[in-house]
Protein backbone atom coordinates (compact mmCIF):
# COMPACT_ATOMS: atom_id res chain seq x y z
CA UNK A 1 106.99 88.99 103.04
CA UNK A 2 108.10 87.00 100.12
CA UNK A 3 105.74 88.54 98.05
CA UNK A 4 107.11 92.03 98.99
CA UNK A 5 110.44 90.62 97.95
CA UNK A 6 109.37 88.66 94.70
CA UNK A 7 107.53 91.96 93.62
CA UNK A 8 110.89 94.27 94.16
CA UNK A 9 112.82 92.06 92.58
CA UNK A 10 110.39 92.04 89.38
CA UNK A 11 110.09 95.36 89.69
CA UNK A 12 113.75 96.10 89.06
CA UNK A 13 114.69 93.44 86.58
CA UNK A 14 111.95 95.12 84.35
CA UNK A 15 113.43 98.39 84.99
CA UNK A 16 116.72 96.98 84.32
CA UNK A 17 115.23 95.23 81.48
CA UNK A 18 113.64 98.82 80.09
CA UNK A 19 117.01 101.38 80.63
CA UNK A 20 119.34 101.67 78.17
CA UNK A 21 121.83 103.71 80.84
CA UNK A 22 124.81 102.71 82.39
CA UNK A 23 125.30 101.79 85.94
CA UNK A 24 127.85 102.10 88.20
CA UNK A 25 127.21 98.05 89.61
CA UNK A 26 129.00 94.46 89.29
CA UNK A 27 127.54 92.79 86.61
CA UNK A 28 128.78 89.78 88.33
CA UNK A 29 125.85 90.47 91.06
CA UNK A 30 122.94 91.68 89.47
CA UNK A 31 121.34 88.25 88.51
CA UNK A 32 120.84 85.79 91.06
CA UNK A 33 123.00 82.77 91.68
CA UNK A 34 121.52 78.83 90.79
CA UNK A 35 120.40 77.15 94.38
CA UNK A 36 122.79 74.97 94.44
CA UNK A 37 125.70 77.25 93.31
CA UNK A 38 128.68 78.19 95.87
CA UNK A 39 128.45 80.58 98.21
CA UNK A 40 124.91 80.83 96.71
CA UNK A 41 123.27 82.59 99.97
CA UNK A 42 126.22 85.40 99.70
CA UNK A 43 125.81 86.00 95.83
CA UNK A 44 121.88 86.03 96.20
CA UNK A 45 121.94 89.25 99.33
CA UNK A 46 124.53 90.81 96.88
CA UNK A 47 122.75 90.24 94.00
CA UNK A 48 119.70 91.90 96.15
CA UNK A 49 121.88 94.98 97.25
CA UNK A 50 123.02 95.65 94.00
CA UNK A 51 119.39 95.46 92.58
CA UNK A 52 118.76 98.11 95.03
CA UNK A 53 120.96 100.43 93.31
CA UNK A 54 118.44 100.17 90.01
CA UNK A 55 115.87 101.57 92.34
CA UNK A 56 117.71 104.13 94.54
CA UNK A 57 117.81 102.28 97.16
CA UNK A 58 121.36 102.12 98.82
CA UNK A 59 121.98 99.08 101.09
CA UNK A 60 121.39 96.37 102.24
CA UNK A 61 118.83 97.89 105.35
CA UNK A 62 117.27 100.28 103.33
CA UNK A 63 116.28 97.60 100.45
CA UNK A 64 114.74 95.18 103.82
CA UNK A 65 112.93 98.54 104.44
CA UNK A 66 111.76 98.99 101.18
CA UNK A 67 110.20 95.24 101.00
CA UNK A 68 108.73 95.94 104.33
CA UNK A 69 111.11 93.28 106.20
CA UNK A 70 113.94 93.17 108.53
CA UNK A 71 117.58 92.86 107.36
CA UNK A 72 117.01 89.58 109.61
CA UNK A 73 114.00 88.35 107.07
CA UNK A 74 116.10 89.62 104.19
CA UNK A 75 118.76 87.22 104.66
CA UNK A 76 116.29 84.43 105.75
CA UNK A 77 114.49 84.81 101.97
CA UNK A 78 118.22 84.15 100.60
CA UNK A 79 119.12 81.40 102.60
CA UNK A 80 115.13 79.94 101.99
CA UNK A 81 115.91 80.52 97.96
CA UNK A 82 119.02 78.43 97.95
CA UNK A 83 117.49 75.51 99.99
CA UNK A 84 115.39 75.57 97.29
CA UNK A 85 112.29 76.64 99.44
């Protein structure tokens, strides 16, 4: 599971990395939050969701579906990463 998530996210900061084009997203939520910033679990989903977008995948549900996990799990990876799990 967080292999399925680790290897999305890789996957779209390289093809963030690699496109020169503009995109429609926060740039205040594209790169994930320090553990032990505030509202760190928050920042990290969004953060997620709009990493999604790089990808074509729209929301929140449909980026758990993509890494083969519920929206449940999703938010469970988050909450692990800023415990510093």
């Amino acid at each position: 599971m967080k292999k399925s998530l680790l290897s999305l996210a890789l996957t779209t900061g390289l093809f963030v990395a690699a496109t020169p084009v503009a995109f429609a997203v926060s740039p205040n939520h594209v790169e994930l939050p320090s553990p032990e910033s505030k509202n760190c679990r928050g920042l990290t989903v969004a953060a997620l969701a709009q990493a999604g977008e790089y990808l074509d995948i729209h929301g929140i549900g449909n980026l758990a579906d993509a890494a083969q996990m519920s929206v449940k799990e999703l938010h469970q990876v988050a909450a692990n990463y800023c415990a510093g799990s």
